[in-house]
Protein backbone atom coordinates (compact mmCIF):
# COMPACT_ATOMS: atom_id res chain seq x y z
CA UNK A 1 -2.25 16.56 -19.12
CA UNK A 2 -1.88 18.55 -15.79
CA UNK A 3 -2.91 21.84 -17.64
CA UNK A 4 -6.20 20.33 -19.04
CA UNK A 5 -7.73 19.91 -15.73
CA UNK A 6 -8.28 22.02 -12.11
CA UNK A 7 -8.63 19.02 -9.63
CA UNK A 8 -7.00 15.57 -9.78
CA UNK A 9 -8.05 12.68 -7.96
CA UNK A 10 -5.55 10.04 -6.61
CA UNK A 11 -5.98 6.96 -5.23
CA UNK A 12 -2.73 5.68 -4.23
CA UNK A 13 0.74 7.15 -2.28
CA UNK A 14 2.24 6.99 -5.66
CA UNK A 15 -0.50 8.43 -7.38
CA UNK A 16 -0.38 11.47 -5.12
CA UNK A 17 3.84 11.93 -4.73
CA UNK A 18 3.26 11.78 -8.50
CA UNK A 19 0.39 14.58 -8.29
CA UNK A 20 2.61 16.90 -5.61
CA UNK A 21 5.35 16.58 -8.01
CA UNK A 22 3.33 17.70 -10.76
CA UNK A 23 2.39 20.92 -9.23
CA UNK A 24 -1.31 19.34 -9.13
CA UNK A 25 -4.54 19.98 -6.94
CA UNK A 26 -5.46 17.07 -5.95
CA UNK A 27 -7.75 15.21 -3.63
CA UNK A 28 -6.74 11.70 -2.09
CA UNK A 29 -9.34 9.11 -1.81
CA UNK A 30 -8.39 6.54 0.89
CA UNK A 31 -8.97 3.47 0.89
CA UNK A 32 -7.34 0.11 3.67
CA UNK A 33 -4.23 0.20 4.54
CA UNK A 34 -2.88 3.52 2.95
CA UNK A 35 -4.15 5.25 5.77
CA UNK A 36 -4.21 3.03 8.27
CA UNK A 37 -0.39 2.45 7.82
CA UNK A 38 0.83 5.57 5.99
CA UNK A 39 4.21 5.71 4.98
CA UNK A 40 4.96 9.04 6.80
CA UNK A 41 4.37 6.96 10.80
CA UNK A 42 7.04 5.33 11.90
CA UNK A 43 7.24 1.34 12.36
CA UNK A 44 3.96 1.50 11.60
CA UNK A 45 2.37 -2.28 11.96
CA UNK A 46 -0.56 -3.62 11.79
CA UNK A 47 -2.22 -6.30 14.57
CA UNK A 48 -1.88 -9.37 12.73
CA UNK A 49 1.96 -8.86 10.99
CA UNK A 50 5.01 -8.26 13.54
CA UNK A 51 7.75 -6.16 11.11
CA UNK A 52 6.35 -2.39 9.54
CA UNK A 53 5.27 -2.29 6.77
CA UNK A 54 7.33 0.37 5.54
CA UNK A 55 11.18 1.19 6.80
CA UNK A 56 11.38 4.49 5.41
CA UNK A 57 14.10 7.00 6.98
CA UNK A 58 13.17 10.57 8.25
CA UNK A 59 13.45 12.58 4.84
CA UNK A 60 11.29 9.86 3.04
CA UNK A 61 8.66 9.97 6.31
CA UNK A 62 8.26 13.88 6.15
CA UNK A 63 8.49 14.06 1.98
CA UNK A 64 5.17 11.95 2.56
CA UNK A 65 3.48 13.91 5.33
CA UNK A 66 4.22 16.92 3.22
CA UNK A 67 2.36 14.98 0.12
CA UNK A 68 -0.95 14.14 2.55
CA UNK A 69 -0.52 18.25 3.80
CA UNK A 70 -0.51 19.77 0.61
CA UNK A 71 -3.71 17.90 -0.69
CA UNK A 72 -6.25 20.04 -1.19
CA UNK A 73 -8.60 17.90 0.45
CA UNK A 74 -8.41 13.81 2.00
CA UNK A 75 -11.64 11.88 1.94
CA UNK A 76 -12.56 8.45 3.02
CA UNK A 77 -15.35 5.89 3.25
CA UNK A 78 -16.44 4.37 6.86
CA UNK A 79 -16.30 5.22 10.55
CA UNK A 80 -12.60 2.62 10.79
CA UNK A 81 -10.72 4.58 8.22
CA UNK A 82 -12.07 8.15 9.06
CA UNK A 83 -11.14 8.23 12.49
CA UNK A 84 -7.87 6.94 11.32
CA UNK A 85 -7.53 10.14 7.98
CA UNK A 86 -9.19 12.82 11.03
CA UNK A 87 -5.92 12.12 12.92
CA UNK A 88 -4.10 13.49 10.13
CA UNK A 89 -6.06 16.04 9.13
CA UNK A 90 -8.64 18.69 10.50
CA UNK A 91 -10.29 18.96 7.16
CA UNK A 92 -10.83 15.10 6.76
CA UNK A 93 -14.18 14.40 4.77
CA UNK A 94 -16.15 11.06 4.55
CA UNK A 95 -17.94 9.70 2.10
CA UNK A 96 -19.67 6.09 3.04
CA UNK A 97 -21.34 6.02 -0.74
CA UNK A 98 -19.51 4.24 -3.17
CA UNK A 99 -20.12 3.86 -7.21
CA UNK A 100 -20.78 0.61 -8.57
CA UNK A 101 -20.86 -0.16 -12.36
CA UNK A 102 -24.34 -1.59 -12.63
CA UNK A 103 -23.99 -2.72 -16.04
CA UNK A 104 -21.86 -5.09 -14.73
CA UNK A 105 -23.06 -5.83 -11.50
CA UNK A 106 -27.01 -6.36 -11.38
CA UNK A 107 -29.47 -9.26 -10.75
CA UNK A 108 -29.71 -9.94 -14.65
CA UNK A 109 -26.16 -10.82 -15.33
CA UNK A 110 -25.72 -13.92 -17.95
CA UNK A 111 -23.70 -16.55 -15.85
CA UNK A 112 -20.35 -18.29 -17.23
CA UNK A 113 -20.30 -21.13 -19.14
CA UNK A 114 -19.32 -23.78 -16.66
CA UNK A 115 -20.66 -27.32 -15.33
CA UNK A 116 -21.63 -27.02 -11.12
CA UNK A 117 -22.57 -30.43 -9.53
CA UNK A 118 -23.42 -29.22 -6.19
CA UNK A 119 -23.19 -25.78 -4.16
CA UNK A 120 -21.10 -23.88 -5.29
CA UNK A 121 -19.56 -20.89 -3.42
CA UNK A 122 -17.22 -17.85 -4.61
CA UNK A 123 -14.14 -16.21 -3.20
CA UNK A 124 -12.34 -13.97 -5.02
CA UNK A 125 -10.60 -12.18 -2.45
CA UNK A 126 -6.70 -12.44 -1.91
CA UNK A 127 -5.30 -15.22 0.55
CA UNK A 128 -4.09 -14.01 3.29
CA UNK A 129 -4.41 -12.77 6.91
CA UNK A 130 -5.52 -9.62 6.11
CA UNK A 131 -8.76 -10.74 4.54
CA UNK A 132 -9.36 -13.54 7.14
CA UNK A 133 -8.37 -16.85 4.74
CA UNK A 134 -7.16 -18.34 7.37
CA UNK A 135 -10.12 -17.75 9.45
CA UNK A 136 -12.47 -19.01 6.51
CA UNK A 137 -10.76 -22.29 5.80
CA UNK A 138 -10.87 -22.95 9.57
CA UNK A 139 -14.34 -23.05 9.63
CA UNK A 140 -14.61 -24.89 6.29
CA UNK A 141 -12.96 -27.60 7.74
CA UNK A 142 -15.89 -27.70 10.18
CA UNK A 143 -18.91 -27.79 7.65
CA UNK A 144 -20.98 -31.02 7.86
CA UNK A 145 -22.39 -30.38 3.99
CA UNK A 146 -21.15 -31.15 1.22
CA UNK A 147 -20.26 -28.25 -1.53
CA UNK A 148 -17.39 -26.92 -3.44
CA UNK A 149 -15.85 -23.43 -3.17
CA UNK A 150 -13.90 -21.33 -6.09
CA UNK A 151 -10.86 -19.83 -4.60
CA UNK A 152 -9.03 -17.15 -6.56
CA UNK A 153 -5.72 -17.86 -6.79
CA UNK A 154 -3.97 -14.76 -5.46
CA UNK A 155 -2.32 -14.60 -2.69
CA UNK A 156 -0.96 -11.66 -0.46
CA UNK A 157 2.23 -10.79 -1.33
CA UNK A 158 2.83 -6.86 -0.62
CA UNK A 159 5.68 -7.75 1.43
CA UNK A 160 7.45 -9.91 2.57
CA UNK A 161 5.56 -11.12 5.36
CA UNK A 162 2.45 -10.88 4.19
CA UNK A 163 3.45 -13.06 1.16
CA UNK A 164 5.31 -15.91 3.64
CA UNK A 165 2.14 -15.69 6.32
CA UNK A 166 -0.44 -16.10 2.61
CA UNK A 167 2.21 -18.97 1.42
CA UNK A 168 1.78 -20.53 4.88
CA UNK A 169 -2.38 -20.78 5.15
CA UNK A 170 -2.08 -21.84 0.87
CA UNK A 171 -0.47 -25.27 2.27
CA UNK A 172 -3.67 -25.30 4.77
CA UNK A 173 -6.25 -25.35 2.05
CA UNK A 174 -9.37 -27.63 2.50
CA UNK A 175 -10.73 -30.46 0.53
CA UNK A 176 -13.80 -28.73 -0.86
CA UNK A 177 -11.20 -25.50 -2.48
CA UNK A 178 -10.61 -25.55 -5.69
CA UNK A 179 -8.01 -22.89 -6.82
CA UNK A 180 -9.44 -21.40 -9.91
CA UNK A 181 -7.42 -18.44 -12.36
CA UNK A 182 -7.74 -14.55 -11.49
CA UNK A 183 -10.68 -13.29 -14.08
CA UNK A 184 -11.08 -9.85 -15.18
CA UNK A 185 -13.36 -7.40 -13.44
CA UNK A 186 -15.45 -6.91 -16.27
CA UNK A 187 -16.42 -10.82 -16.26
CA UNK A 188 -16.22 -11.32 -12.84
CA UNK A 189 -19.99 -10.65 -12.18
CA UNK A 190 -21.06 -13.63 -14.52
CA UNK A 191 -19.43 -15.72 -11.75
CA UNK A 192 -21.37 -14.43 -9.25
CA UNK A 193 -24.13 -15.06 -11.28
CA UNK A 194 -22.89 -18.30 -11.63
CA UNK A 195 -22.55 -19.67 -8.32
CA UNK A 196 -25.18 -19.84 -5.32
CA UNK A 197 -23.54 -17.65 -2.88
CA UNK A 198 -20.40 -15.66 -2.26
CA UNK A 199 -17.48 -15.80 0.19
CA UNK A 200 -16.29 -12.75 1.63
CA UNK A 201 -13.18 -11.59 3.81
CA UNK A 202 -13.35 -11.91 7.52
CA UNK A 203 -10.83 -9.76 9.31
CA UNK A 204 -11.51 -6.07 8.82
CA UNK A 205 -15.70 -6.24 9.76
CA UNK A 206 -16.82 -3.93 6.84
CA UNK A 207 -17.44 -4.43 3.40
CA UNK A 208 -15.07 -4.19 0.63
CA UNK A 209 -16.06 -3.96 -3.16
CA UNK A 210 -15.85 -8.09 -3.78
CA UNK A 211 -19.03 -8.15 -1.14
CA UNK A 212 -20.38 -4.81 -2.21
CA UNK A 213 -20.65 -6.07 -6.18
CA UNK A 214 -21.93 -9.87 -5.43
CA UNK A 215 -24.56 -8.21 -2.93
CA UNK A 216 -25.64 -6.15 -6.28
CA UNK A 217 -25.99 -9.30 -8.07
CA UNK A 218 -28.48 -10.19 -5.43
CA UNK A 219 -26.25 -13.45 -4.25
CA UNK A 220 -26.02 -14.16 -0.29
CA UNK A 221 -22.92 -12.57 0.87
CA UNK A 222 -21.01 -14.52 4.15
CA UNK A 223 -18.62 -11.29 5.16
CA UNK A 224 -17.12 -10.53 8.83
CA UNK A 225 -19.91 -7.61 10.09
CA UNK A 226 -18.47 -5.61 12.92
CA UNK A 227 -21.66 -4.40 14.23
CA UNK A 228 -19.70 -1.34 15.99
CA UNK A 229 -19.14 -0.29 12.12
CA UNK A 230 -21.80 0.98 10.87
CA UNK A 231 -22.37 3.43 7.48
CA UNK A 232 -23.28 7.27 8.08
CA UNK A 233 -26.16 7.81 5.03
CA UNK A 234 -28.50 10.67 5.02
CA UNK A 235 -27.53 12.12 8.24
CA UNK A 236 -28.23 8.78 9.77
CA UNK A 237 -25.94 5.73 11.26
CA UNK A 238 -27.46 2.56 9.21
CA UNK A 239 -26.55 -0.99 10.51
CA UNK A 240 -25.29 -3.50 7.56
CA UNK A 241 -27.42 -6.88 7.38
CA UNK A 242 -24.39 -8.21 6.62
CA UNK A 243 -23.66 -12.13 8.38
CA UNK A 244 -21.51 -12.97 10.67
CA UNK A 245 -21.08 -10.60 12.90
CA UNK A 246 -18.27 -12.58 14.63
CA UNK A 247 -14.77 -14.24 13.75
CA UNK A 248 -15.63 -17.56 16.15
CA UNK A 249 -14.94 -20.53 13.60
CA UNK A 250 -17.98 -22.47 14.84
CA UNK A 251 -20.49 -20.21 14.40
CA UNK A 252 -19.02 -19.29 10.91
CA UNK A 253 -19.30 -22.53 10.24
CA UNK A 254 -22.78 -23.39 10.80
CA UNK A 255 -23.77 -20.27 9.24
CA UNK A 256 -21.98 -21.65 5.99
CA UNK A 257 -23.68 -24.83 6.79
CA UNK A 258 -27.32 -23.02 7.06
CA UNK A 259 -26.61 -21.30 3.25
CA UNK A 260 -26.59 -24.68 2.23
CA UNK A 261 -29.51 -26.35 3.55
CA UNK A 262 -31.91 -23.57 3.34
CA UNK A 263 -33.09 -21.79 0.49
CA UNK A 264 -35.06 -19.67 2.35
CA UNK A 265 -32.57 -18.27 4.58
CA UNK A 266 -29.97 -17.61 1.92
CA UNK A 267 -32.77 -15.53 -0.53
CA UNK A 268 -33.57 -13.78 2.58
CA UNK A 269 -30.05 -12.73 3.11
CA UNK A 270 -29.69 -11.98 -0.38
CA UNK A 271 -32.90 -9.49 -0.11
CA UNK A 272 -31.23 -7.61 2.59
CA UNK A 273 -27.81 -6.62 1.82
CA UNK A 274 -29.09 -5.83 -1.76
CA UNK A 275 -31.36 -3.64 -0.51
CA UNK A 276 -28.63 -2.47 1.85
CA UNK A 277 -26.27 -1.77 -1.34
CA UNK A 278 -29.01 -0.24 -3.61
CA UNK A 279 -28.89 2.11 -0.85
CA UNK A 280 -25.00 2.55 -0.44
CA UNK A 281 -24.26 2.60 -4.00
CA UNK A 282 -26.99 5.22 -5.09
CA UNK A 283 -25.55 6.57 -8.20
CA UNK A 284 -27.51 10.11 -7.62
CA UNK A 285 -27.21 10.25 -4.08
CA UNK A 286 -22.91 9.02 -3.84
CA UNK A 287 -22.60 11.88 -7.24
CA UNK A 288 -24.82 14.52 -5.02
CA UNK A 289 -21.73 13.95 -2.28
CA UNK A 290 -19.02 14.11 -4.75
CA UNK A 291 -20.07 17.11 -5.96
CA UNK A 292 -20.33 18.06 -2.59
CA UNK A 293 -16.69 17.48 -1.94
CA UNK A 294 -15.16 18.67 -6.01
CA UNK A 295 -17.06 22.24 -4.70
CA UNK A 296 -15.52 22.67 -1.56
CA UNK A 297 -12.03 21.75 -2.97
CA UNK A 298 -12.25 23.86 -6.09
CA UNK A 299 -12.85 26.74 -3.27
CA UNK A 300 -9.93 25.77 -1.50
CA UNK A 301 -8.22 26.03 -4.85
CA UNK A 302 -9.19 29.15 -5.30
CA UNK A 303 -8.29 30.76 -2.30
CA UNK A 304 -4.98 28.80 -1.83
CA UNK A 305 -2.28 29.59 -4.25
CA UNK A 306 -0.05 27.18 -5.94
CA UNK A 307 2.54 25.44 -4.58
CA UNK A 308 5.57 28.43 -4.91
CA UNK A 309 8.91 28.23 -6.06
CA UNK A 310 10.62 27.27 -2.75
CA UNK A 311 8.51 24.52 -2.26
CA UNK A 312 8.08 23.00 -5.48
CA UNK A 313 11.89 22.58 -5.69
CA UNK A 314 12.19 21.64 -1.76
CA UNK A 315 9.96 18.60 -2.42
CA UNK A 316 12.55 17.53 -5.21
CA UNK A 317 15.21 18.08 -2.79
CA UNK A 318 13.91 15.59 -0.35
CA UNK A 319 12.89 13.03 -2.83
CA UNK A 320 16.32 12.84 -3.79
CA UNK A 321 17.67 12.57 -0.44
């Protein structure tokens, strides 16, 4: 496959060891925690989990720093993760835009086939600290309405203590949660369709693509807003509409409250970060910055020769070790 193409794009530290192996040009797209904890740091943690999340010795650390060096170019999405990819490299290119399928993810979407008998809210991301469950469900517990919430059931289990910390909140769940089956990608817009308004994660303070796609289906979006984060589009910082823009339980919860009760608030919410995504998810404007970015790295290409002999085999060498 390698010799049918001049640029590779990977999305993953196993997608691009694979890729260096290979004898590829590639690009690395990064996205959460691969660059906020890459592999090649040492006991590199993050603020909410004690142990690293890696315990890689020094040849595996430096066979991965030599993977990120010998991409041809690293690009990421949002002020948070670029200033942590600029640290790493010179050369580090952002790109806020994102592509969304809008065949799948649009106002017009034909809801599932299932039986609501009151509000009905969505969350399909993972349980766990890292997307805020347990921050959520605190505030749930504090809602004077009554309404019922769909909770993926998927927890966080990429290590160890991520999985015991997600098993932990799981026994925490609240009365109105119902734990529903994990549902494809391509159907999960009909159940944002489906219900009246979407759950989102409330730890990191951006948005991810669960918020991203329900906002496209023009359903209110609740999702943590950092309002220091803000997205870099045309040459301009925009700030997200996105609500709350704080973690405190109380407030969360009479924001979830106010969904509920007004009809006017939540279509006015809805208006917003739609607009807001329309404008994020541009499919000519996000291609016009690809392009962007596949030029300048087909240059590079150009002027920087393959990976030689020496190296190739040296890369083996540590991989081994």
């Amino acid at each position: 496959i390698k010799n049918q193409f001049d640029i590779c794009i990977v999305s993953s530290w196993s997608t691009a060891r694979l890729a260096y192996f290979a004898n590829l040009n590639y690009i690395i797209y990064f996205v959460g925690h691969d660059i906020r904890t890459p592999p090649f740091e040492k006991n590199n943690t993050v603020d909410y989990f004690e142990k690293s999340l890696f315990n890689f010795g020094f040849f595996e650390r430096k066979f991965y720093r030599e993977v990120l060096n010998n991409a041809v170019s690293c690009v990421t999405g949002s002020q948070e993760l670029f200033s942590y990819l600029k640290k790493y490299r010179n050369d580090a290119y952002r790109i806020d835009r994102v592509f969304v399928d809008p065949t799948i993810f649009n106002p017009n979407i034909e809801p599932v086939l299932h039986k609501k008998t009151k509000f009905t809210f969505f969350s399909p991301q993972r349980i766990g600290v890292e997307k805020g469950t347990h921050i959520l469900w605190d505030a749930l517990k504090l809602c004077k309405n009554d309404f019922d919430v769909l909770q993926i059931n998927w927890i966080d289990d990429r290590t160890q203590e991520s999985k015991i910390t997600s098993e932990k909140i799981l026994k925490t769940i609240p009365h109105m949660v119902t734990l529903i089956d994990k549902i494809p990608h391509s159907e999960i817009g009909k159940y944002y369709s489906f219900v009246d308004a979407v759950l989102g994660e409330m730890m990191t303070g951006h948005t991810n693509s669960i918020e991203r796609e329900a906002a496209l289906c023009k359903k209110p979006v609740l999702n943590y807003n950092d309002p220091n984060m803000k997205s870099f589009l045309d040459g301009k910082e925009i700030s997200s509409p996105f609500l709350p823009q704080t973690q405190n339980i109380n407030e969360l919860s009479e924001l979830i409250d106010k969904i509920v009760d007004s009809q006017k608030f939540r279509e006015d919410l809805a208006k917003k970060e739609y607009a807001f995504m329309m404008n994020l998810t541009n499919l000519e404007k996000t291609s016009h910055e690809w392009d962007e970015l596949f030029l300048k790295s087909y240059l590079k290409c150009k002027i920087k020769n393959k990976i030689n002999f020496y190296k190739k085999y040296k890369s083996k060498f540590l991989f081994l070790i």
